[in-house]
N, C-alpha and C. Protein backbone atom coordinates (compact mmCIF):
# COMPACT_ATOMS: atom_id res chain seq x y z
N UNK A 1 -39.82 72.14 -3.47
CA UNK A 1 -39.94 70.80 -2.90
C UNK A 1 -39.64 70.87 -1.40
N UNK A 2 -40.18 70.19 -0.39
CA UNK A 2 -39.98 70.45 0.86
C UNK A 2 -39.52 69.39 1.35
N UNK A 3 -38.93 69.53 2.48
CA UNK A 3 -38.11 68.49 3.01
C UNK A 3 -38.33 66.94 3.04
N UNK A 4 -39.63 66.83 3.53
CA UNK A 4 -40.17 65.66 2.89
C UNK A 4 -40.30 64.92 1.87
N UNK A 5 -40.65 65.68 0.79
CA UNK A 5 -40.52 65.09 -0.50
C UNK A 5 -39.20 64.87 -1.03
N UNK A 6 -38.23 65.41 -0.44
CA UNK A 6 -36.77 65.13 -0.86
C UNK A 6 -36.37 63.63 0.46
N UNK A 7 -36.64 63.32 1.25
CA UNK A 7 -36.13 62.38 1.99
C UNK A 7 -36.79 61.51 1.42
N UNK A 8 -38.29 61.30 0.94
CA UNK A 8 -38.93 60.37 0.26
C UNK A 8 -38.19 59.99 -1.11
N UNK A 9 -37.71 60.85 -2.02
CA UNK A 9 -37.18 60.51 -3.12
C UNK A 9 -35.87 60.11 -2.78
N UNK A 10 -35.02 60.12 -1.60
CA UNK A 10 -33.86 59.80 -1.47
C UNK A 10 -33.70 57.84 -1.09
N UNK A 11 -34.65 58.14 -0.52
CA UNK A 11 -36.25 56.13 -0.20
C UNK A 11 -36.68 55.50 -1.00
N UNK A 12 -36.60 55.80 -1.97
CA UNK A 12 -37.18 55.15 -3.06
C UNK A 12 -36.43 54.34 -3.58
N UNK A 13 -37.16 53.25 -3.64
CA UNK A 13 -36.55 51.87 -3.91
C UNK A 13 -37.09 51.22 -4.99
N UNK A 14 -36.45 50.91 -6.17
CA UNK A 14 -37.11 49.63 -6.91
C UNK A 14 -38.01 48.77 -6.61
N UNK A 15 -39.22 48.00 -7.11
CA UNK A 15 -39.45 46.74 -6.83
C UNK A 15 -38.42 45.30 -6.84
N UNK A 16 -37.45 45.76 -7.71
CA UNK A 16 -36.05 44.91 -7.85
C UNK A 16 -35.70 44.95 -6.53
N UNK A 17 -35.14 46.15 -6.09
CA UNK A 17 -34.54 46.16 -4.65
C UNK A 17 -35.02 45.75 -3.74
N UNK A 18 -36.37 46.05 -3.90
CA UNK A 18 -37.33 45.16 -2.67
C UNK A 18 -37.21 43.92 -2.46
N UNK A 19 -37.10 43.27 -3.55
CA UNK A 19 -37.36 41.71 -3.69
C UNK A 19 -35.93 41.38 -2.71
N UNK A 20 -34.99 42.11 -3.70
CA UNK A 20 -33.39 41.58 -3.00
C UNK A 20 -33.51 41.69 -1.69
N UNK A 21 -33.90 43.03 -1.01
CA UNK A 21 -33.81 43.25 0.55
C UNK A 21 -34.21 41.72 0.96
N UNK A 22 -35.45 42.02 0.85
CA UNK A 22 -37.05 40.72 1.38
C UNK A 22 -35.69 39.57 1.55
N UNK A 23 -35.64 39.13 0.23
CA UNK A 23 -34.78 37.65 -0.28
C UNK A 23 -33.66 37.79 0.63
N UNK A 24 -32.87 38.61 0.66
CA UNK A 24 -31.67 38.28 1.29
C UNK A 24 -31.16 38.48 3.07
N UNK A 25 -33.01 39.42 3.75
CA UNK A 25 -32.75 39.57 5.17
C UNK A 25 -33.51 38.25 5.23
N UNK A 26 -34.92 38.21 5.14
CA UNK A 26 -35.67 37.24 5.11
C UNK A 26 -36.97 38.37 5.96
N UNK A 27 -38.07 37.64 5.53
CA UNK A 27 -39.44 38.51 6.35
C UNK A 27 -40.32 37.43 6.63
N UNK A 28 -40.99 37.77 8.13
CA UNK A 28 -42.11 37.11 8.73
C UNK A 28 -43.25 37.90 8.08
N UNK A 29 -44.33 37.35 7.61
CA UNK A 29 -45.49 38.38 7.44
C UNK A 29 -46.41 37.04 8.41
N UNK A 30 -47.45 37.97 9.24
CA UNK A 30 -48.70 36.96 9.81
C UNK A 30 -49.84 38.27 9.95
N UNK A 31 -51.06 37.24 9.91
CA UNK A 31 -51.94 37.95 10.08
C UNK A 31 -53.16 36.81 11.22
N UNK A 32 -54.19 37.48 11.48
CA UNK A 32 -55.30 36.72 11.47
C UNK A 32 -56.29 37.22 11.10
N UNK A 33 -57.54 36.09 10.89
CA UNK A 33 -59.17 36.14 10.05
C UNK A 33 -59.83 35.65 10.68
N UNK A 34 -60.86 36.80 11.44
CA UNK A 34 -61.76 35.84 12.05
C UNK A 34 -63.01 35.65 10.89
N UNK A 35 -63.77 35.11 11.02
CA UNK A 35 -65.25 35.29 10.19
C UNK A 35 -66.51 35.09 11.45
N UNK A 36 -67.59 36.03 11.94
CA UNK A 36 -67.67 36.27 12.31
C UNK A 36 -69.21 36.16 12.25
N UNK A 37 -70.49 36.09 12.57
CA UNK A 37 -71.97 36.26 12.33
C UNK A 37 -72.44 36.19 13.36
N UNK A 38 -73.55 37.45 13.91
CA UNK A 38 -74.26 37.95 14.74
C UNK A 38 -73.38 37.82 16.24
N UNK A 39 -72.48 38.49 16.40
CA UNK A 39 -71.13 38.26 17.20
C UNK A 39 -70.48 37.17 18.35
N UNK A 40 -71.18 36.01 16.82
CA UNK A 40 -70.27 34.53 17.12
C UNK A 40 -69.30 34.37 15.97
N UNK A 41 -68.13 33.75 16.54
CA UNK A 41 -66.97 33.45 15.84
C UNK A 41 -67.09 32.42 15.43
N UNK A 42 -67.41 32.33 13.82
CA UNK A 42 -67.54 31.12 13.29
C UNK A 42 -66.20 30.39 12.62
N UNK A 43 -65.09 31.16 12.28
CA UNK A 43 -64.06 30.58 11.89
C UNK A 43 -62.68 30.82 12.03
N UNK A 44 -61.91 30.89 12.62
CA UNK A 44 -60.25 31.77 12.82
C UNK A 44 -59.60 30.92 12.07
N UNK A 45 -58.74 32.15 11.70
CA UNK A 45 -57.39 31.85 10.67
C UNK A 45 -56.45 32.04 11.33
N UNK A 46 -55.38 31.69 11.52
CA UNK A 46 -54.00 32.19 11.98
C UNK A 46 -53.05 32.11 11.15
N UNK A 47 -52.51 32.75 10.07
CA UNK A 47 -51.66 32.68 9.42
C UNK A 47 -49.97 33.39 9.19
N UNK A 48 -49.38 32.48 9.10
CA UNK A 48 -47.56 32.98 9.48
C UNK A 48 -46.61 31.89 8.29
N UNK A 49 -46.01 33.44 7.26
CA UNK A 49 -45.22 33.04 6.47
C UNK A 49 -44.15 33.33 6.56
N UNK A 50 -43.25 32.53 6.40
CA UNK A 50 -41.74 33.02 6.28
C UNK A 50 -41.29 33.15 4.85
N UNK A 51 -40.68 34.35 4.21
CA UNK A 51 -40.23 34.40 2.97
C UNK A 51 -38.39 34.85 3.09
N UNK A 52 -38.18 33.62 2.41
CA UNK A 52 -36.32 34.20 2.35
C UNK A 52 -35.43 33.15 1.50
N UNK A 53 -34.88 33.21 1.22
CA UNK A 53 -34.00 32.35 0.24
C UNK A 53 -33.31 31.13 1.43
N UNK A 54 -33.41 29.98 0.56
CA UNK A 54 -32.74 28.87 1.33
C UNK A 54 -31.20 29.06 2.03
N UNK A 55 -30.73 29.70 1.21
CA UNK A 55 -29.40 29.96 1.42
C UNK A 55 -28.98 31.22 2.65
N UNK A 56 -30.05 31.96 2.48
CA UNK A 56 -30.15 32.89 3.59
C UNK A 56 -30.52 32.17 4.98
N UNK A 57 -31.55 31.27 5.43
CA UNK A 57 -32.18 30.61 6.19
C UNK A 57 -30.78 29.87 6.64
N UNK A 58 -29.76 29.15 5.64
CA UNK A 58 -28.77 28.35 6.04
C UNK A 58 -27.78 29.19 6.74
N UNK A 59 -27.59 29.87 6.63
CA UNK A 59 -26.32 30.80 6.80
C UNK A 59 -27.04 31.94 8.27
N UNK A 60 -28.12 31.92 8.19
CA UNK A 60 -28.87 32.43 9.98
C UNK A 60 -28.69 31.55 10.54
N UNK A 61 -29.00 30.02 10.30
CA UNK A 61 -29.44 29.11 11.08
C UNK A 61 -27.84 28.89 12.06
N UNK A 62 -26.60 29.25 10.72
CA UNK A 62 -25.34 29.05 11.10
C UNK A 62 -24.57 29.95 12.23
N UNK A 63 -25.44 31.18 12.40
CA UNK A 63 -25.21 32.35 12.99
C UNK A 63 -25.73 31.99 14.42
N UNK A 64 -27.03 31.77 14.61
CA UNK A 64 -27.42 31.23 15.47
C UNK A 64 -26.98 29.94 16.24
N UNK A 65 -26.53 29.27 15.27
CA UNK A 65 -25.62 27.90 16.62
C UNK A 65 -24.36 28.28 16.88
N UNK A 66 -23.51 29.29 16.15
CA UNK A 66 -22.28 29.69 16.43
C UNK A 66 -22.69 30.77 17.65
N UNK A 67 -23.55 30.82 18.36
CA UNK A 67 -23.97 31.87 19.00
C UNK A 67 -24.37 33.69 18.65
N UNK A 68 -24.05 33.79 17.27
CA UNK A 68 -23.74 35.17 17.03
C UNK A 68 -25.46 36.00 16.83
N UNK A 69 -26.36 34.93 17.20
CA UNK A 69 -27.57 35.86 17.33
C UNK A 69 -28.13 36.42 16.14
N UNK A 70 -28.13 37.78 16.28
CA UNK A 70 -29.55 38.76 15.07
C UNK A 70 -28.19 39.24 14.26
């Protein structure tokens, strides 16, 4: 096994764990969509989600007016 494949298996995370990370830092995901024909822009998307537990969001929001930032 080479070094790689041992730092990868040391990375490996549940889908459980994932969720918890996600849920409990919180994650921005955005993207955009254009749609597009004979190279006119017929439609843009701009899309931006925030995913995180309410309770997480409360307790940043608390961090942030107490000044304490990231």
């Amino acid at each position: 096994m080479t070094s790689g494949d041992q730092r990868a298996q040391k990375h490996q995370v549940t889908l459980l764990e994932l969720v918890d990370r996600v849920l409990n830092r919180g994650v921005v995901i955005s993207g955009d969509v254009t749609l597009s024909v004979a190279d006119g822009d017929l439609v843009y998307v701009g899309l931006r989600m925030l995913l995180s537990l309410v309770g997480t969001l409360g307790e940043q929001q608390g961090q942030v007016a107490a000044g304490g930032g990231t």
